[in-house]
N, C-alpha and C. Protein backbone atom coordinates (compact mmCIF):
# COMPACT_ATOMS: atom_id res chain seq x y z
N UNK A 1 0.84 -1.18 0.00
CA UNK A 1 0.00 0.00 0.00
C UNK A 1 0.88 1.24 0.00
N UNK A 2 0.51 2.42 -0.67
CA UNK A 2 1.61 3.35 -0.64
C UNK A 2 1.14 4.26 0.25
N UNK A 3 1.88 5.09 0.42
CA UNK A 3 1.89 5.78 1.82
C UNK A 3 1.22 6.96 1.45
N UNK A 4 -0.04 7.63 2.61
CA UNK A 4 -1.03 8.68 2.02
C UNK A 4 -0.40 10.10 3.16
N UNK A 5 -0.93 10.99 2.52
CA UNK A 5 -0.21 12.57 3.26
C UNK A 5 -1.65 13.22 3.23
N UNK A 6 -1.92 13.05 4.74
CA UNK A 6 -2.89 14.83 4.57
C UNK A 6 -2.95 15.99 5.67
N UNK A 7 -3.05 17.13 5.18
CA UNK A 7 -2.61 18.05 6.15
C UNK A 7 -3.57 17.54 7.90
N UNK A 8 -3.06 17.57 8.41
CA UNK A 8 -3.97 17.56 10.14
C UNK A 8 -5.00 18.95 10.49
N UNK A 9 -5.86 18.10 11.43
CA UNK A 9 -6.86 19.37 11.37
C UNK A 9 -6.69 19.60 13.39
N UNK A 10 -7.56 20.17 13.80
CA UNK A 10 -7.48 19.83 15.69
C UNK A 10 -8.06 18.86 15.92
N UNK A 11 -8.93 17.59 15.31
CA UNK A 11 -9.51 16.70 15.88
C UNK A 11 -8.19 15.69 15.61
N UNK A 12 -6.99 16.29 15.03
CA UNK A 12 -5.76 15.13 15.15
C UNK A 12 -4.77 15.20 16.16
N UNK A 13 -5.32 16.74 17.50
CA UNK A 13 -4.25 16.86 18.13
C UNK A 13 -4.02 15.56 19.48
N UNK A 14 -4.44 14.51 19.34
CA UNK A 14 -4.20 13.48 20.12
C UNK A 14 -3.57 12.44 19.38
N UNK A 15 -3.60 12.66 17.98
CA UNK A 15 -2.74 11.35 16.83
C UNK A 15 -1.68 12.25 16.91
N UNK A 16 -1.57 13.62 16.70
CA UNK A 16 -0.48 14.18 16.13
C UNK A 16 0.49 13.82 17.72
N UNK A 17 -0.14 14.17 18.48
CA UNK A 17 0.43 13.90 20.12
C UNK A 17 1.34 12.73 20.11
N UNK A 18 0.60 11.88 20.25
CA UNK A 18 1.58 10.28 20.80
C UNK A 18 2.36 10.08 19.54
N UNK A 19 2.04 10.86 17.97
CA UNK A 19 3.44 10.44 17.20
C UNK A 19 4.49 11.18 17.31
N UNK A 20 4.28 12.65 18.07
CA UNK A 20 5.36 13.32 17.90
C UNK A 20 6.10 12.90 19.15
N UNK A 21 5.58 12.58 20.66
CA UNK A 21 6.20 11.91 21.57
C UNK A 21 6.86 10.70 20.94
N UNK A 22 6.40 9.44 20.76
CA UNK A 22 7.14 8.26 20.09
C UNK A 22 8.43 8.50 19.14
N UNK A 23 7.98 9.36 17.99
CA UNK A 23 9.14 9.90 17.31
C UNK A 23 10.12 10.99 17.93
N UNK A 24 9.74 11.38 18.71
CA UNK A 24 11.05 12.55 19.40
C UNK A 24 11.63 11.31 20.20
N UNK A 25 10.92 10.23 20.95
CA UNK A 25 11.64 9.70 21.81
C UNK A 25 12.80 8.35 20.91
N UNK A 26 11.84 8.11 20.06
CA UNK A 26 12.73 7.49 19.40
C UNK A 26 14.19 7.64 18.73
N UNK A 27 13.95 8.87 18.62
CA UNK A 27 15.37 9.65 17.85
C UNK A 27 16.05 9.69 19.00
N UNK A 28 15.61 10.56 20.55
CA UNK A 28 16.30 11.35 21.36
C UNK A 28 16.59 11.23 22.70
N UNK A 29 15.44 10.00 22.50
CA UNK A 29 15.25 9.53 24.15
C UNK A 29 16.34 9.36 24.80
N UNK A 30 17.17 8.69 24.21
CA UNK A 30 18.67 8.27 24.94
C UNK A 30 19.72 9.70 25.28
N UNK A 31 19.44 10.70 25.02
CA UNK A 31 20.22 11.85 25.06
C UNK A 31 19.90 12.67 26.11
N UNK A 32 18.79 12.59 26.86
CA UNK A 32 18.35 13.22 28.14
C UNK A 32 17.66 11.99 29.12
N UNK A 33 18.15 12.97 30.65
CA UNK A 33 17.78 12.30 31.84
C UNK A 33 16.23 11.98 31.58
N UNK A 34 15.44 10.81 32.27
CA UNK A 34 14.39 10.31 31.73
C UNK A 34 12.87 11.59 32.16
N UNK A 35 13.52 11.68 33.51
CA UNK A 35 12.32 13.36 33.77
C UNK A 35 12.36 14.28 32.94
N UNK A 36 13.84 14.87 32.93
CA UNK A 36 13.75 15.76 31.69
C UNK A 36 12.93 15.76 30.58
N UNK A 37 13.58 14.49 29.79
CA UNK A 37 12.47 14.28 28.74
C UNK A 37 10.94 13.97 29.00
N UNK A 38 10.72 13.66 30.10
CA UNK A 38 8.97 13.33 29.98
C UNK A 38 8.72 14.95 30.40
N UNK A 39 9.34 15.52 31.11
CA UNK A 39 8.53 17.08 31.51
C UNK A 39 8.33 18.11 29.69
N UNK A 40 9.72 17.39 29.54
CA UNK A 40 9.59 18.61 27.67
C UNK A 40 8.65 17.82 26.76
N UNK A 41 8.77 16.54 26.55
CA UNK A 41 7.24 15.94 26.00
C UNK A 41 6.01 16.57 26.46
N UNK A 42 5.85 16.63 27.64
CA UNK A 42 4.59 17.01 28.36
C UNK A 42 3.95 18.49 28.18
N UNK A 43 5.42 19.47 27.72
CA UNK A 43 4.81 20.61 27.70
C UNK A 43 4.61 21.06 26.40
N UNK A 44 5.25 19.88 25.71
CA UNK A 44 5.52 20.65 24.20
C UNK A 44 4.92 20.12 23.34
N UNK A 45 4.68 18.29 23.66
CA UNK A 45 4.03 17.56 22.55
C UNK A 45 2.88 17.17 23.13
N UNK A 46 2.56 17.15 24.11
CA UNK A 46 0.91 16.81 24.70
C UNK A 46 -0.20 17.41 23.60
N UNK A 47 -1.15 16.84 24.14
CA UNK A 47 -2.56 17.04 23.75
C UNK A 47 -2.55 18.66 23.29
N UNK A 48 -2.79 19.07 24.54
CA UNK A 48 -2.91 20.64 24.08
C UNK A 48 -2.27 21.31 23.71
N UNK A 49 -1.06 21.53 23.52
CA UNK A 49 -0.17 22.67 22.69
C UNK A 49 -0.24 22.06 21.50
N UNK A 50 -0.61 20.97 20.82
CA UNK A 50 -0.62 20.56 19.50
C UNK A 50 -2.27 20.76 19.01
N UNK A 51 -3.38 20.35 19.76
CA UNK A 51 -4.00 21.20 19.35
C UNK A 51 -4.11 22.74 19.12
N UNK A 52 -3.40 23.51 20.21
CA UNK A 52 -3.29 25.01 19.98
C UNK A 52 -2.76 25.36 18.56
N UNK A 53 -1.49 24.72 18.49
CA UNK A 53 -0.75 24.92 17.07
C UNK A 53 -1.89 24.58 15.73
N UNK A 54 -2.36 23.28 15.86
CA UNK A 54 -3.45 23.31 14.98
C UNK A 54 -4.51 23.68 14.66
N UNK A 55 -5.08 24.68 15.46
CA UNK A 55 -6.05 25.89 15.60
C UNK A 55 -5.54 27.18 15.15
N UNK A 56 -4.06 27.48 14.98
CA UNK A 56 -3.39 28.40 14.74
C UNK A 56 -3.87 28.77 13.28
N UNK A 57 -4.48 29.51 12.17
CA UNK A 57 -4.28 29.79 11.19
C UNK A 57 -2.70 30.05 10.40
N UNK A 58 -2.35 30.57 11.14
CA UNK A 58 -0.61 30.88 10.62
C UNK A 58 -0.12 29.03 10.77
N UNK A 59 -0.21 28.25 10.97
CA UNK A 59 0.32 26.99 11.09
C UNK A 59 -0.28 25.83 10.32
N UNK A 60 0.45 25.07 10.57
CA UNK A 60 0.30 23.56 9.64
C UNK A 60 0.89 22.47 9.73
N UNK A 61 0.24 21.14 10.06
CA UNK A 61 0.80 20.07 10.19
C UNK A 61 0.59 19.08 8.91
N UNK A 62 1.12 17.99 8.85
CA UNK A 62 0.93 17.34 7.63
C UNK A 62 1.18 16.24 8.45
N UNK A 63 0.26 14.90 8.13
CA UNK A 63 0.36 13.25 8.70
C UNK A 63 0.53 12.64 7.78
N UNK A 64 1.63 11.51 7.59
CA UNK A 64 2.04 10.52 6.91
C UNK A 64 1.82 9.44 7.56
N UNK A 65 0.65 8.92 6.79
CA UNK A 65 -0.14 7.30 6.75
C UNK A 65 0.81 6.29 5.82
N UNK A 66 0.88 4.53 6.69
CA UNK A 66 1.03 3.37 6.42
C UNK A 66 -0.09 2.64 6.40
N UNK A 67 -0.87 2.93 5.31
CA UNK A 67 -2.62 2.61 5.60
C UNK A 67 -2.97 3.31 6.82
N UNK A 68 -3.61 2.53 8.14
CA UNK A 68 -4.46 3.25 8.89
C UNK A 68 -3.51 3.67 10.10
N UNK A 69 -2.27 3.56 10.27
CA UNK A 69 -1.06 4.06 10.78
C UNK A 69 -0.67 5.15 10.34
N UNK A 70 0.07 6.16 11.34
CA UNK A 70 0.58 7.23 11.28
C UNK A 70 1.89 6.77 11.68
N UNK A 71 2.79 7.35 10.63
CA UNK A 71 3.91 6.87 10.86
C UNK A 71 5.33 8.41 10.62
N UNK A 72 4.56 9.34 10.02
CA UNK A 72 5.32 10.96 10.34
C UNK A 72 4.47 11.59 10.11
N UNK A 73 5.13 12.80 10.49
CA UNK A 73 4.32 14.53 9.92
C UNK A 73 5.37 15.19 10.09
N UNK A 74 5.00 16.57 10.11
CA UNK A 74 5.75 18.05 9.80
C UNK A 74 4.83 18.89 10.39
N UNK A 75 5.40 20.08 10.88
CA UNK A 75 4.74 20.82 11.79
C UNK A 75 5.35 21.92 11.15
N UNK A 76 4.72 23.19 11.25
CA UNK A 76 5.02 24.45 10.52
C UNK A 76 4.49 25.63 11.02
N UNK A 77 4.90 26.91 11.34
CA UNK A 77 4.03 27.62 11.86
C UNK A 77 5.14 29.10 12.21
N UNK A 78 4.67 29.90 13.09
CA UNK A 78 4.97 30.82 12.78
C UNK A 78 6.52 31.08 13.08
N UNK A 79 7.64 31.81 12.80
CA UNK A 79 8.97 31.53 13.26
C UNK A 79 9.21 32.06 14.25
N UNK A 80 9.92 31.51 15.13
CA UNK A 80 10.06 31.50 16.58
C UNK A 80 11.76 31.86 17.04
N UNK A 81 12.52 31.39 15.81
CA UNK A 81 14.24 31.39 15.78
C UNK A 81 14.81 33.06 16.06
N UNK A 82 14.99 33.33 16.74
CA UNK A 82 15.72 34.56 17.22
C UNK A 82 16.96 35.32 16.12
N UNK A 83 16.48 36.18 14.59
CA UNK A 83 17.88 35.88 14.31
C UNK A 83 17.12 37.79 13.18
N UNK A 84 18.51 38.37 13.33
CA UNK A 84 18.45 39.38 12.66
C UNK A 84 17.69 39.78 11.76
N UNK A 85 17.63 38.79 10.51
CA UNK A 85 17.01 38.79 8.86
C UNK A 85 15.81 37.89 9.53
N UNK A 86 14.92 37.45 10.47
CA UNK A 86 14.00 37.30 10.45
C UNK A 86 12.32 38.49 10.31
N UNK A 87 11.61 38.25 9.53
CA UNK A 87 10.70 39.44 9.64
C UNK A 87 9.00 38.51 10.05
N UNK A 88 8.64 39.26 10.48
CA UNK A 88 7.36 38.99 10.58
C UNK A 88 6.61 38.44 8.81
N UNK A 89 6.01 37.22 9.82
CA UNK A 89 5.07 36.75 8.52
C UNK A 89 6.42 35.45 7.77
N UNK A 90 7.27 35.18 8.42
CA UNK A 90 8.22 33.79 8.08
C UNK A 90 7.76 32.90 8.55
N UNK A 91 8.39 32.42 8.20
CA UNK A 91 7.95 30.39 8.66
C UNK A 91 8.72 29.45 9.10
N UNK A 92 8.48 29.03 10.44
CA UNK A 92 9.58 27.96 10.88
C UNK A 92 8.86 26.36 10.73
N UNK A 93 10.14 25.63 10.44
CA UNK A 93 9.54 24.25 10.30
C UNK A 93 9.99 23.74 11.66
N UNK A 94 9.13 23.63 12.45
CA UNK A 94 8.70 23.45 13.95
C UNK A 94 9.70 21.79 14.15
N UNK A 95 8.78 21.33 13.32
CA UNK A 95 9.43 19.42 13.67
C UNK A 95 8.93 18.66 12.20
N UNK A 96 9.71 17.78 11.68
CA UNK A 96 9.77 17.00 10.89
C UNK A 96 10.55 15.05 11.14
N UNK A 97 9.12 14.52 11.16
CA UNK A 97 10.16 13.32 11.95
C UNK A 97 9.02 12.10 11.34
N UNK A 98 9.95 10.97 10.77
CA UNK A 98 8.99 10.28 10.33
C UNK A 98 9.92 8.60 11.32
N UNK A 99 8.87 7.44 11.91
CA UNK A 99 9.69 6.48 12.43
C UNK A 99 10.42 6.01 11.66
N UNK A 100 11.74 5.86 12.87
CA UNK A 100 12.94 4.77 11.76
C UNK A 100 12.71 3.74 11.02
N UNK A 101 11.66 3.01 11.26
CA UNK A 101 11.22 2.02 10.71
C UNK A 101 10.58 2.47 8.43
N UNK A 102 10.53 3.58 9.14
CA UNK A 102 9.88 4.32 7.55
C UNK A 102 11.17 5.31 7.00
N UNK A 103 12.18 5.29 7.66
CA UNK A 103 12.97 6.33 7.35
C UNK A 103 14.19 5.86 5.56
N UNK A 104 14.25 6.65 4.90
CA UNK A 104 15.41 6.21 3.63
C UNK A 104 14.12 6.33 2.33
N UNK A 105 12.72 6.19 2.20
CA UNK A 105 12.16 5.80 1.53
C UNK A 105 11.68 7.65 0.97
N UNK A 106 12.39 8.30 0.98
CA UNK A 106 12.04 9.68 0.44
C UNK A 106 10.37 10.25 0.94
N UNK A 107 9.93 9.57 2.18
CA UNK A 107 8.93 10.14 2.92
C UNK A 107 9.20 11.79 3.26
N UNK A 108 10.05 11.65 3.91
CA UNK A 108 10.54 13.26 4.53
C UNK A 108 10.32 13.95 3.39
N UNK A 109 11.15 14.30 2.34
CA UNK A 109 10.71 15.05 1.40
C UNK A 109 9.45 15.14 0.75
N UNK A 110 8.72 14.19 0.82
CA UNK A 110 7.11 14.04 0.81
C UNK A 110 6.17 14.96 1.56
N UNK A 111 6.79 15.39 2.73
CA UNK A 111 6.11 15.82 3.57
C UNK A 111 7.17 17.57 3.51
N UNK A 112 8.31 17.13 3.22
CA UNK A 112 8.77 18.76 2.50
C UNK A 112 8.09 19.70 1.72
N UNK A 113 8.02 18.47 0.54
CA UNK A 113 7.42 19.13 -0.44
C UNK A 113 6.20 19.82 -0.44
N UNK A 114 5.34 19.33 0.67
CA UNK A 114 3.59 19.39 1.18
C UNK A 114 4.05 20.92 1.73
N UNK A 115 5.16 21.23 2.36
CA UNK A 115 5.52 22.17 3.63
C UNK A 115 5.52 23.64 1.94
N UNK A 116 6.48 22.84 1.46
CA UNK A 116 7.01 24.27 0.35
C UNK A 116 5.95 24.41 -0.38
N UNK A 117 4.70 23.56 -0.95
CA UNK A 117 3.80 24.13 -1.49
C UNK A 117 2.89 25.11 -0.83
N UNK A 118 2.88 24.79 0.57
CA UNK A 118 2.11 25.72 1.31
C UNK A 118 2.23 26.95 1.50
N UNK A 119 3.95 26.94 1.88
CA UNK A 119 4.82 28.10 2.03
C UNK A 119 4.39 29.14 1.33
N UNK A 120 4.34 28.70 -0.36
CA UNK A 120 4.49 29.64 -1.35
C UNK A 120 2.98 30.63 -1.60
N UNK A 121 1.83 29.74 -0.71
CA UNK A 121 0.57 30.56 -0.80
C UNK A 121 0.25 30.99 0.03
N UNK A 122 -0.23 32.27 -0.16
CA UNK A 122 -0.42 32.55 -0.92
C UNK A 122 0.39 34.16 -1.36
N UNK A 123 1.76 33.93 -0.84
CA UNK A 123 3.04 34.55 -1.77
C UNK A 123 4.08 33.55 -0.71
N UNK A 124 5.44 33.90 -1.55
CA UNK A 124 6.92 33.03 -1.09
C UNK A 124 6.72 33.55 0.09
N UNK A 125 6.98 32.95 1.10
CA UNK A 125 7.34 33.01 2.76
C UNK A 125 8.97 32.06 3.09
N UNK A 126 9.45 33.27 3.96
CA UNK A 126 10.86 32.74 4.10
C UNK A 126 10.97 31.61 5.33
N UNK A 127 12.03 30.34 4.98
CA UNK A 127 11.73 29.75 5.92
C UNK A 127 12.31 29.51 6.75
N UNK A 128 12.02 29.24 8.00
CA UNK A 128 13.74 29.13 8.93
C UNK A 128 13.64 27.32 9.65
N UNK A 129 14.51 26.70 9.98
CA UNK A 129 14.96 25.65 10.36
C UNK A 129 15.70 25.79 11.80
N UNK A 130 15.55 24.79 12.99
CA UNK A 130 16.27 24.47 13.85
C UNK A 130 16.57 23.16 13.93
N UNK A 131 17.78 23.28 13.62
CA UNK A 131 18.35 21.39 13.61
C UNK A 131 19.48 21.55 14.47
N UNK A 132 20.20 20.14 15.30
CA UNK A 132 20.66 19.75 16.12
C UNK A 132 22.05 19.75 15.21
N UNK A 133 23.05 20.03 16.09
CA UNK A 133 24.49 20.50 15.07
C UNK A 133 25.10 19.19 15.37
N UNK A 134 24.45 18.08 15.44
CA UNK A 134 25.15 16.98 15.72
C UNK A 134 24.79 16.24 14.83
N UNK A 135 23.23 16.18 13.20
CA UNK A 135 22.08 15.90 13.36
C UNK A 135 22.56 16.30 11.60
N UNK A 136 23.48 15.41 11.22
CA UNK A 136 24.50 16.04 9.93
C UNK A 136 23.48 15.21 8.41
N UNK A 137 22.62 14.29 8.80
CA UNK A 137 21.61 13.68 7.96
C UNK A 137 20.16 14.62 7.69
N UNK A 138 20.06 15.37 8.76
CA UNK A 138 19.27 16.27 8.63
C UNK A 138 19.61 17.64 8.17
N UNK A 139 20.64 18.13 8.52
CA UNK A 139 21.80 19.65 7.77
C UNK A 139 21.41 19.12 6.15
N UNK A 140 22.19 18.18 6.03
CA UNK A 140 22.06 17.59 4.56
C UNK A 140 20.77 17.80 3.62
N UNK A 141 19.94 17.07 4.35
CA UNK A 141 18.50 17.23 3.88
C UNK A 141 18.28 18.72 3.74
N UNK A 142 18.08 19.60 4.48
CA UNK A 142 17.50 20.65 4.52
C UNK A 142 18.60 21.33 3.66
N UNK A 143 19.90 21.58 3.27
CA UNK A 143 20.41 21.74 2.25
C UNK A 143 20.04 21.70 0.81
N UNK A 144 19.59 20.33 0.32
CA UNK A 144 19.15 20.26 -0.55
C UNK A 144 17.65 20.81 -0.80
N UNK A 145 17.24 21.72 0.21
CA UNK A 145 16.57 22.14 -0.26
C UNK A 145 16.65 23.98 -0.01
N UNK A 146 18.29 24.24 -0.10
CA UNK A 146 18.50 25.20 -0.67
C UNK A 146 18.57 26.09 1.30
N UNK A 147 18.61 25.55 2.40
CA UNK A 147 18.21 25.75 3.62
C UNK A 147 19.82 26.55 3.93
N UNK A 148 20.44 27.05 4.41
CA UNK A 148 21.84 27.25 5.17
C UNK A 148 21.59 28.15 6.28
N UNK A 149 23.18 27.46 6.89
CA UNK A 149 23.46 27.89 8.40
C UNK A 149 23.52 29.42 8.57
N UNK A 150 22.68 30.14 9.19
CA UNK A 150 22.93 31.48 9.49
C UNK A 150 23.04 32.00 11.16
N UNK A 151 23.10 30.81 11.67
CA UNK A 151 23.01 31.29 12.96
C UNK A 151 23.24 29.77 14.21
N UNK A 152 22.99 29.76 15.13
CA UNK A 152 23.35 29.00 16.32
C UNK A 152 22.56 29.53 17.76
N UNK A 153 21.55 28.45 18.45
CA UNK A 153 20.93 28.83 19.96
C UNK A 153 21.35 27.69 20.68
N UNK A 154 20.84 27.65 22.11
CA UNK A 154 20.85 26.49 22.97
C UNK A 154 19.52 26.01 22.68
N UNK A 155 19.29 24.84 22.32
CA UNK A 155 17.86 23.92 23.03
C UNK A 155 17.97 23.76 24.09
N UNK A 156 16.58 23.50 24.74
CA UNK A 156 16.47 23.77 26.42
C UNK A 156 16.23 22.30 26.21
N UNK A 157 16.29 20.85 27.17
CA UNK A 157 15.52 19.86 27.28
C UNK A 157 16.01 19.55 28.95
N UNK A 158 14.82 20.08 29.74
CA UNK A 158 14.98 20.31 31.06
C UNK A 158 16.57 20.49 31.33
N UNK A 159 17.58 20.02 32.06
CA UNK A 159 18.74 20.86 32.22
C UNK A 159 19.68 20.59 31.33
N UNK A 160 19.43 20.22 30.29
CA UNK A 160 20.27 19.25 28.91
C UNK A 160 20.01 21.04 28.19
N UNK A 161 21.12 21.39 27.18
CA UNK A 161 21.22 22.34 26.04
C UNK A 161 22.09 21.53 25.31
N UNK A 162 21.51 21.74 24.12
CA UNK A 162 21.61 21.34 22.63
C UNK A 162 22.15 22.65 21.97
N UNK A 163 23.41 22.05 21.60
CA UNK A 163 23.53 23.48 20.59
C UNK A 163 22.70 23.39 19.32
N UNK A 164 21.89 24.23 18.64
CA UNK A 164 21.33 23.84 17.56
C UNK A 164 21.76 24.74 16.21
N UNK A 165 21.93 24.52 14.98
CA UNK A 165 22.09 25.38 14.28
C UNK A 165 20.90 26.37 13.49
N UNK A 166 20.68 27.63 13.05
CA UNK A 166 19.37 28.52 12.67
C UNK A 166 19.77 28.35 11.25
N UNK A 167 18.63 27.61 10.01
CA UNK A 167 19.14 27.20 9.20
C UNK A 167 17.99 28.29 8.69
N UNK A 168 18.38 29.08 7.18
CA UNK A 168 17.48 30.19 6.45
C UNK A 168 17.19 29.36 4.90
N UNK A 169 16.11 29.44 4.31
CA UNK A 169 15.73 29.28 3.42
C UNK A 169 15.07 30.53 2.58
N UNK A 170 15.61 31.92 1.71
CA UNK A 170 15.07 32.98 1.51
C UNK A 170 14.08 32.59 0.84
């Protein structure tokens, strides 16, 4: 069966929930103390701040189905990255994460591509990226789609900082 994409609405902020927990933990779990990570799941990927985001007009999620499985999405919304050449009315790509189990099969860009058609309506919107400077499969990716390094913050994950890099897409 091939794999279906459709944008998320708020009656998905409990699917979008437990995949973005599962998939953050899957990637990251091992990199923070185990409270840590359940307190930043809790505040960031729970129920309600993902419905909030998906009530957001300025925002957008996209779900990638294995038949009746959710197996990624992409999150999009207003930019949040702290950086000079940012202006009002840009766009940050929040989170992009599909399970390892689905990962190599050009899904991600599936769900890119869903992100840049949106972007462009209804005019070009600039986009910004936060990726993990450790996280050189993902630099890559977002490269090829024309993304570069303009900047550097800490991620907070309870007392864990991540250096991350501020990636610009004009």
């Amino acid at each position: 069966m091939a794999l279906q994409i459709r944008r998320a609405t708020p009656a998905d902020a409990e699917l979008l929930s437990a995949l973005a927990m599962a998939t953050y933990t899957e990637t990251f779990g091992d990199s923070y103390p185990p409270q840590d990570l359940r307190d930043f799941l809790d505040a960031h990927y729970s129920p309600a701040p993902q419905r909030r985001e998906l009530e957001d007009p300025l925002s957008a999620a996209w779900l990638l189905f294995d038949g009746e499985q959710a197996i990624g999405y992409l999150a999009a919304g207003p930019n949040s990255l702290a950086h000079a050449l940012a202006t009002e009315g840009d766009i940050e790509l929040k989170r992009l994460y599909v399970h390892a189990s689905h990962q190599g099969g050009g899904h991600g860009a599936r769900l890119m591509d869903a992100l840049l058609d949106w972007l462009d309506q209804p005019r070009r919107r600039t986009l910004w990226v936060g990726v993990w400077s450790e996280n050189f499969g993902a630099q890559r990716f977002y490269a090829r789609y024309g993304c570069v390094q303009v900047g550097s913050y800490e991620f907070p994950v309870g007392d864990s900082r991540d250096l991350e890099f501020i990636l610009r897409r004009p």
